[in-house]
Protein backbone atom coordinates (compact mmCIF):
# COMPACT_ATOMS: atom_id res chain seq x y z
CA UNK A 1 178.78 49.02 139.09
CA UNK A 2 178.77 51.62 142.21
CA UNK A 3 180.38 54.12 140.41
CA UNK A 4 178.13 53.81 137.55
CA UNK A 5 175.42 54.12 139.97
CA UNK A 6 177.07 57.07 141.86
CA UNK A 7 177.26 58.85 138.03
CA UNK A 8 173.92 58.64 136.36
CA UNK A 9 172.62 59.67 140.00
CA UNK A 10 174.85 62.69 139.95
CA UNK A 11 173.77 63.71 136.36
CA UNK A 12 169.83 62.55 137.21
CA UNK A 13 169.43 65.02 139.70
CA UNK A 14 172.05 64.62 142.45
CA UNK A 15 174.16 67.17 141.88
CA UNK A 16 171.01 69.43 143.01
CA UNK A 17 171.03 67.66 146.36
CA UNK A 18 174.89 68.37 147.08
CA UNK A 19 174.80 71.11 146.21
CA UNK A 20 171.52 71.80 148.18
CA UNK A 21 173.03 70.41 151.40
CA UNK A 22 176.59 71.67 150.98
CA UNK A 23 175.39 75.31 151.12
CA UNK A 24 172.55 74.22 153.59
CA UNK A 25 175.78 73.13 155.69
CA UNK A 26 177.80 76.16 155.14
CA UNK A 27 175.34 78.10 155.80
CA UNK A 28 175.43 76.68 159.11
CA UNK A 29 178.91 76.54 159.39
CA UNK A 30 178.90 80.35 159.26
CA UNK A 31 177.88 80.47 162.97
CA UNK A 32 179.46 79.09 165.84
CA UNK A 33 176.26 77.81 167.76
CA UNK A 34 175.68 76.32 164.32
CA UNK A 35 178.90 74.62 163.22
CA UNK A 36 178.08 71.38 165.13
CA UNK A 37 174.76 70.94 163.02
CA UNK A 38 176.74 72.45 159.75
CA UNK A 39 179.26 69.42 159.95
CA UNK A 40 176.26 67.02 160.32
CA UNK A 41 174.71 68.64 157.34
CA UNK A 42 178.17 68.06 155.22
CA UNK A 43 177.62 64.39 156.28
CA UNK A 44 174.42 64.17 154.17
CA UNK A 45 176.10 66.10 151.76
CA UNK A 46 179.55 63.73 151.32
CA UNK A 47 176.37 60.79 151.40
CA UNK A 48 174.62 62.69 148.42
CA UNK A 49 177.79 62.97 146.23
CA UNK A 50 178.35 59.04 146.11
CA UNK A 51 174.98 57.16 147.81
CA UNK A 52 175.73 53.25 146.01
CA UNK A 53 179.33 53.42 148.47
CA UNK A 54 177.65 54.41 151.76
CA UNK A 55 174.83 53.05 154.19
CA UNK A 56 173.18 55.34 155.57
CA UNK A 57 172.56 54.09 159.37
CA UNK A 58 170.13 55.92 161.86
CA UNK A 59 171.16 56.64 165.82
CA UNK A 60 169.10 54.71 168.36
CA UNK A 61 169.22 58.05 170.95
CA UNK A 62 167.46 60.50 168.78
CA UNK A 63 166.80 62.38 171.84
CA UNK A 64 170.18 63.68 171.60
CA UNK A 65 169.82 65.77 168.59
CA UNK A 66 165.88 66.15 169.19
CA UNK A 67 166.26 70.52 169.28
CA UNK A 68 168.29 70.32 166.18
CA UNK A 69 166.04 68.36 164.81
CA UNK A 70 162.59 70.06 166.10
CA UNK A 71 164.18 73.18 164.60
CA UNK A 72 164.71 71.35 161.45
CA UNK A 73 160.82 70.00 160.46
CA UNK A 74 159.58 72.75 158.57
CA UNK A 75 162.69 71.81 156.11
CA UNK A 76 162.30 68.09 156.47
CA UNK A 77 158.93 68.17 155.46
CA UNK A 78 159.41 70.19 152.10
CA UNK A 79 163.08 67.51 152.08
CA UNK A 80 159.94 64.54 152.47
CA UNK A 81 157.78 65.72 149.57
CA UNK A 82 160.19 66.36 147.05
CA UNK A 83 162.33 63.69 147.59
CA UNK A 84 159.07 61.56 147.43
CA UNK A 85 157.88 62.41 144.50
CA UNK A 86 161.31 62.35 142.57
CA UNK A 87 161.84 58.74 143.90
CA UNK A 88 158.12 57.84 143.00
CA UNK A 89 159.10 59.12 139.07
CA UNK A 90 162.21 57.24 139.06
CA UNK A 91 160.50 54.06 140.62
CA UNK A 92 158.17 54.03 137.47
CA UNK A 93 160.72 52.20 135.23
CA UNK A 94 162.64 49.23 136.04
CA UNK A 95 166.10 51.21 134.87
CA UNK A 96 165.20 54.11 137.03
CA UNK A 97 164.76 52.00 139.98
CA UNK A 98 168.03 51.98 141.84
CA UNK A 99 167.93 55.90 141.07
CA UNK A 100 164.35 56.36 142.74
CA UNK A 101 165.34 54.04 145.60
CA UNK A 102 168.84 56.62 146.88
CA UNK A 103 166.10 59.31 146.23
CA UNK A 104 164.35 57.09 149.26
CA UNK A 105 166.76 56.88 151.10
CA UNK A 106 167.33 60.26 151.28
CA UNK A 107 163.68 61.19 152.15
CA UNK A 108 164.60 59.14 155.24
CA UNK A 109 167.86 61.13 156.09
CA UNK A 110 166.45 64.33 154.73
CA UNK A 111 163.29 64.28 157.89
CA UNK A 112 166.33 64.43 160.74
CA UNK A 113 169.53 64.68 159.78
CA UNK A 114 171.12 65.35 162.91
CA UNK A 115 170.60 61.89 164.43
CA UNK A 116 172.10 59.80 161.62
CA UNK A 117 175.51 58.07 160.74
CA UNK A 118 177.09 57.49 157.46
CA UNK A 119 179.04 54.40 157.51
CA UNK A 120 180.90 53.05 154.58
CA UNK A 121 179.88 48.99 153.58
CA UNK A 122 183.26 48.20 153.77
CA UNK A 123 184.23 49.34 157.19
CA UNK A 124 181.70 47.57 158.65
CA UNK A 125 183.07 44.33 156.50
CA UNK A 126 186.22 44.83 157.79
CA UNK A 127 185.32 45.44 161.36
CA UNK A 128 183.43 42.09 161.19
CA UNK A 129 186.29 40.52 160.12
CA UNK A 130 188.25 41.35 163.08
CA UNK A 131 185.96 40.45 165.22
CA UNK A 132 184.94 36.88 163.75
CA UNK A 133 189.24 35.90 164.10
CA UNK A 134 188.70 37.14 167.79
């Protein structure tokens, strides 16, 4: 069922947003006092190009990355609005739901993306694991 989800996002409108942040990232990448924030922004990318596998999962110090992300607003903001209102238009139908709700959760990661963490579901299983048979 992920991977279905993870396709008809792709074709709905998500290859726009890898695509968007890949090149956001390289762009980056192209600079050395930029490479740091260029990986973080091929984070969100890898997160765009298969959202049902991943959670996305915010830092607690966003102090850390609070330049990065100062210098970042004027993009987060246009991120905020358009990922709002193409989450709003999915959200209308009951199909479209799951759709509009990645487009969400992307709003959230698109405001500051240098504070965040992409985690995969399962690591996180399996780490529990380990620990409960401690």
């Amino acid at each position: 069922m992920k991977e279905l989800g993870n396709v008809l996002f792709f074709i709905l409108g998500g290859f726009v947003s890898v695509i968007f942040w890949g090149l956001l990232g390289l762009l980056f990448c192209a600079t050395i006092i930029g490479k740091p924030l260029g990986k973080q922004l091929l984070e969100v990318a890898k997160f765009a190009l298969h959202p049902f596998n991943d959670d996305v999962e915010v830092e607690s110090n966003f102090a850390k990355n609070f330049v990065a992300n100062m210098i970042f607003i004027p993009f987060g903001i246009l991120i905020f609005l358009l990922y709002a209102m193409i989450g709003a238009a999915f959200c209308i139908t009951l199909v479209g739901a799951p759709i509009g709700k990645v487009y969400f959760r992307l709003l959230t990661v698109g405001m500051a993306p240098f504070g965040i963490e992409v985690d995969k579901k399962h690591e996180v299983i399996k780490e529990w694991e380990e620990w409960k048979n401690w």
